[in-house]
Protein backbone atom coordinates (compact mmCIF):
# COMPACT_ATOMS: atom_id res chain seq x y z
CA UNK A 1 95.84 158.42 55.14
CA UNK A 2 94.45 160.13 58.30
CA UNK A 3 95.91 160.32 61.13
CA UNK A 4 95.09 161.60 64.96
CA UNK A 5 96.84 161.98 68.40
CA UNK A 6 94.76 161.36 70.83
CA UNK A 7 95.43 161.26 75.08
CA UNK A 8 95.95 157.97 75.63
CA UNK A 9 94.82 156.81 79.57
CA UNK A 10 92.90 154.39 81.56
CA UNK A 11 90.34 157.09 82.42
CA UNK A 12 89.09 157.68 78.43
CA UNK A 13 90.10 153.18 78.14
CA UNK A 14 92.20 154.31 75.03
CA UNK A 15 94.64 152.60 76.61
CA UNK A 16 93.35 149.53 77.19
CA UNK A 17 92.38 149.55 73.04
CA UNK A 18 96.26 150.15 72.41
CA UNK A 19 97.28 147.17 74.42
CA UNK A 20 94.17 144.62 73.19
CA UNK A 21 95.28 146.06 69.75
CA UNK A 22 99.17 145.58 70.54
CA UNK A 23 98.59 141.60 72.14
CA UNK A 24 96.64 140.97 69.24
CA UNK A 25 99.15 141.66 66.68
CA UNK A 26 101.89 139.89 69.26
CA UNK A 27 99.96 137.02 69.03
CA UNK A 28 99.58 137.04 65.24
CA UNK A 29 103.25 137.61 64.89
CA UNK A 30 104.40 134.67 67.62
CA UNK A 31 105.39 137.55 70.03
CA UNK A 32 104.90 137.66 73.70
CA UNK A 33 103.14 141.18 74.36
CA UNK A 34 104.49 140.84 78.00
CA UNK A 35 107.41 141.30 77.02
CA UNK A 36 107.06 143.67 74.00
CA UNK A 37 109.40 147.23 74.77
CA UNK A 38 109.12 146.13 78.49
CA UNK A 39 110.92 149.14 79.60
CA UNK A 40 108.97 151.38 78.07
CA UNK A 41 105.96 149.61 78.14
CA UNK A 42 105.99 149.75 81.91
CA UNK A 43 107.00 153.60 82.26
CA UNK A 44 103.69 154.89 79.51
CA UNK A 45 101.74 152.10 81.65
CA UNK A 46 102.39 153.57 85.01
CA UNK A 47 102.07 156.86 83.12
CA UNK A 48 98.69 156.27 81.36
CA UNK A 49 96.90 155.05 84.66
CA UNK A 50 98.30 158.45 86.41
CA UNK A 51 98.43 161.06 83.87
CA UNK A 52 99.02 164.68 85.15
CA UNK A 53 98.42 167.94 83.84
CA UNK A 54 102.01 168.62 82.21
CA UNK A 55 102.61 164.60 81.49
CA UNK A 56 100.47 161.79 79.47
CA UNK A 57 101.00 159.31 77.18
CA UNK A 58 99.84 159.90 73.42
CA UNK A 59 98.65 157.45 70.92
CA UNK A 60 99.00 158.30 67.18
CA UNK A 61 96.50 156.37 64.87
CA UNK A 62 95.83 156.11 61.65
CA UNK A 63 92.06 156.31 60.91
CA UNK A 64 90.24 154.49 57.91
CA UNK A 65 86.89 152.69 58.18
CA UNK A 66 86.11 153.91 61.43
CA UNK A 67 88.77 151.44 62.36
CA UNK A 68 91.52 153.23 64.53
CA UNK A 69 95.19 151.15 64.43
CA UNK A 70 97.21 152.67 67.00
CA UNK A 71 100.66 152.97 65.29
CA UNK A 72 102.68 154.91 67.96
CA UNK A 73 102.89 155.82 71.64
CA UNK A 74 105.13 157.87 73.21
CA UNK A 75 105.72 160.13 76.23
CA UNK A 76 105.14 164.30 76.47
CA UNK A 77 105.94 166.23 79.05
CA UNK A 78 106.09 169.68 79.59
CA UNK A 79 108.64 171.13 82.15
CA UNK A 80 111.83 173.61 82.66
CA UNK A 81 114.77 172.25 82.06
CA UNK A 82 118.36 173.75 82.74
CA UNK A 83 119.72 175.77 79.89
CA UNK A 84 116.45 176.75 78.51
CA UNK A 85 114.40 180.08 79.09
CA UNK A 86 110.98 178.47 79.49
CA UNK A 87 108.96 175.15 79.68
CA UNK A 88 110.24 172.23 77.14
CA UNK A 89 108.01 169.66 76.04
CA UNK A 90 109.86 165.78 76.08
CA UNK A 91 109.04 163.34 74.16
CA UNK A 92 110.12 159.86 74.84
CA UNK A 93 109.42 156.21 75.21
CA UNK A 94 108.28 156.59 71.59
CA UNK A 95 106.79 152.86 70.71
CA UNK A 96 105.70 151.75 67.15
CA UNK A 97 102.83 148.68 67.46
CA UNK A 98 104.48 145.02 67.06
CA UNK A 99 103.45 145.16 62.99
CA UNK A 100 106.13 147.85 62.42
CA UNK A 101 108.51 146.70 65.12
CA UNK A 102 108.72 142.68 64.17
CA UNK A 103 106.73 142.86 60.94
CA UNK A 104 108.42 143.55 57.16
CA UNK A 105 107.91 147.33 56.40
CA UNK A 106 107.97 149.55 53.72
CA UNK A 107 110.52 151.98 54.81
CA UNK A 108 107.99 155.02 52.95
CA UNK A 109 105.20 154.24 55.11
CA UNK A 110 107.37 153.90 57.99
CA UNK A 111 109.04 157.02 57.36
CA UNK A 112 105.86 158.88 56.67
CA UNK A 113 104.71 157.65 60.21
CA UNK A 114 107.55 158.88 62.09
CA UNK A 115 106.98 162.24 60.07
CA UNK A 116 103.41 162.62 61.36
CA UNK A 117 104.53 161.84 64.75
CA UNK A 118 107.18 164.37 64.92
CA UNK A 119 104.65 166.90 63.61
CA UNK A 120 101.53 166.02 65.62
CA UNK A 121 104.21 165.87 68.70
CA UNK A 122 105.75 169.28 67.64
CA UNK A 123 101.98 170.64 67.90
CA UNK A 124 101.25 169.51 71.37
CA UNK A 125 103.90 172.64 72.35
CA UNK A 126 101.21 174.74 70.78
CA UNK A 127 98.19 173.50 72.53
CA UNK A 128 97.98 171.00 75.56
CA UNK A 129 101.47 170.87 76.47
CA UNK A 130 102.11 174.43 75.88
CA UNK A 131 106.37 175.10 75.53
CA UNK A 132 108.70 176.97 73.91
CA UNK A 133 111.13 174.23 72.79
CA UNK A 134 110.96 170.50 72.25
CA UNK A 135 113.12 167.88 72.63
CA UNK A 136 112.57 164.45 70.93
CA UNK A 137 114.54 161.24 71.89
CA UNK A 138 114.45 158.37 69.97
CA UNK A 139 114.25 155.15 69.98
CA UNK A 140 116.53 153.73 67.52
CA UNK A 141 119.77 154.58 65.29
CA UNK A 142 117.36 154.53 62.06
CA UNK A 143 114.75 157.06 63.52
CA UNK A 144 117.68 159.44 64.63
CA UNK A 145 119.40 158.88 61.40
CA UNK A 146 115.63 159.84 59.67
CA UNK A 147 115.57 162.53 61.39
CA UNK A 148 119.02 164.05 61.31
CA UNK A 149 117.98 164.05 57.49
CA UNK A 150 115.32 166.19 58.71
CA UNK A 151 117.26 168.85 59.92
CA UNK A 152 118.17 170.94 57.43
CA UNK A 153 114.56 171.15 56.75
CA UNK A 154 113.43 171.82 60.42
CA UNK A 155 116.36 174.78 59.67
CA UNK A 156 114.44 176.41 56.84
CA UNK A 157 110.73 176.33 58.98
CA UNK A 158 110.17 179.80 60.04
CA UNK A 159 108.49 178.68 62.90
CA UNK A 160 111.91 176.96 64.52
CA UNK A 161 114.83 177.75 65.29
CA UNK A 162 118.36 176.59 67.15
CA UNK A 163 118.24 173.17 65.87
CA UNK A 164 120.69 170.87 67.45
CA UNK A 165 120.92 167.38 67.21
CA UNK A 166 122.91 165.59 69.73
CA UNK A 167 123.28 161.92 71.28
CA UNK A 168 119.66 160.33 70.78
CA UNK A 169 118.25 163.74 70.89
CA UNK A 170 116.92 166.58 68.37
CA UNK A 171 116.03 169.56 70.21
CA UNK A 172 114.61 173.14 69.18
CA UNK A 173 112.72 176.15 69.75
CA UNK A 174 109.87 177.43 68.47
CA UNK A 175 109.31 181.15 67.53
CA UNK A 176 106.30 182.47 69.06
CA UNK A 177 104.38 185.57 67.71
CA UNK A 178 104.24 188.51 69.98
CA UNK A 179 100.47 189.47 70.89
């Protein structure tokens, strides 16, 4: 599969594709998209029609056919944050689309998708949203329990370091070669 994360605002109308994608498969599921992750919904709304340099809303797809299914949205922000030395980049209000929220998954692919996003996310501290840690909150007990399972892993990447997972949160740093 390929995937992409992609800036997702009213100004380049990918977010107007997310939500015509996202009613669509409301509809086809007997959901009411108005009311689909309301409180989240409405905080990447607001967030995607004002996005700022160090803030946006991201879209991860999954590309075949020249068709691109948005499968996840989420917040990033980039910002300092008490009890770190440097900017950390957030990411919360992480959405999957209605198929994966109401619809009968298989736990691989689902797994596999909240992989990518943790590693496309984990990049944005590289490049847009340039920080030295990152902090992920999710959205349910099974995503934190997937990726609690993670962290030993994350612990063996040379490229992190102080790995703590606490509450609905996995935080880190990321070691960043000297010029």
């Amino acid at each position: 599969m390929d995937y992409k994360l992609e800036s997702c605002s009213a100004d380049n109308n990918v977010w107007n594709h997310v939500k015509s994608c996202w009613r669509n498969q409301c509809e086809d599921l007997d959901e009411d998209f108005d009311f689909y992750a309301q409180s989240s919904m409405s905080v990447l709304d607001d967030l995607a029609l004002s996005p700022s340099k160090n803030a946006k809303v991201f879209v991860l797809y999954r590309e075949s056919n020249e068709k691109k299914e948005p499968l996840v949205i989420f917040q990033a922000n980039s910002t300092h944050l008490p009890g770190f030395d440097g900017r950390v980049l957030r990411i919360r209000h992480m959405v999957m689309s209605p198929n994966y929220d109401y619809g009968d998954v298989n736990k691989e692919e689902y797994k596999e998708i909240l992989a990518e996003t943790f590693a496309q996310a984990t990049a944005l501290a590289g490049s847009e949203l340039e920080s030295k840690h990152v902090k992920f909150h999710f959205r349910t007990p099974s995503d934190l329990y997937f990726f609690r399972e993670m962290r030993p892993s994350l612990e063996e990447e040379e490229e992190i370091k102080d790995v703590k997972a606490y509450g609905a949160w996995i935080s880190f740093s990321l070691v960043v070669a000297e010029a």
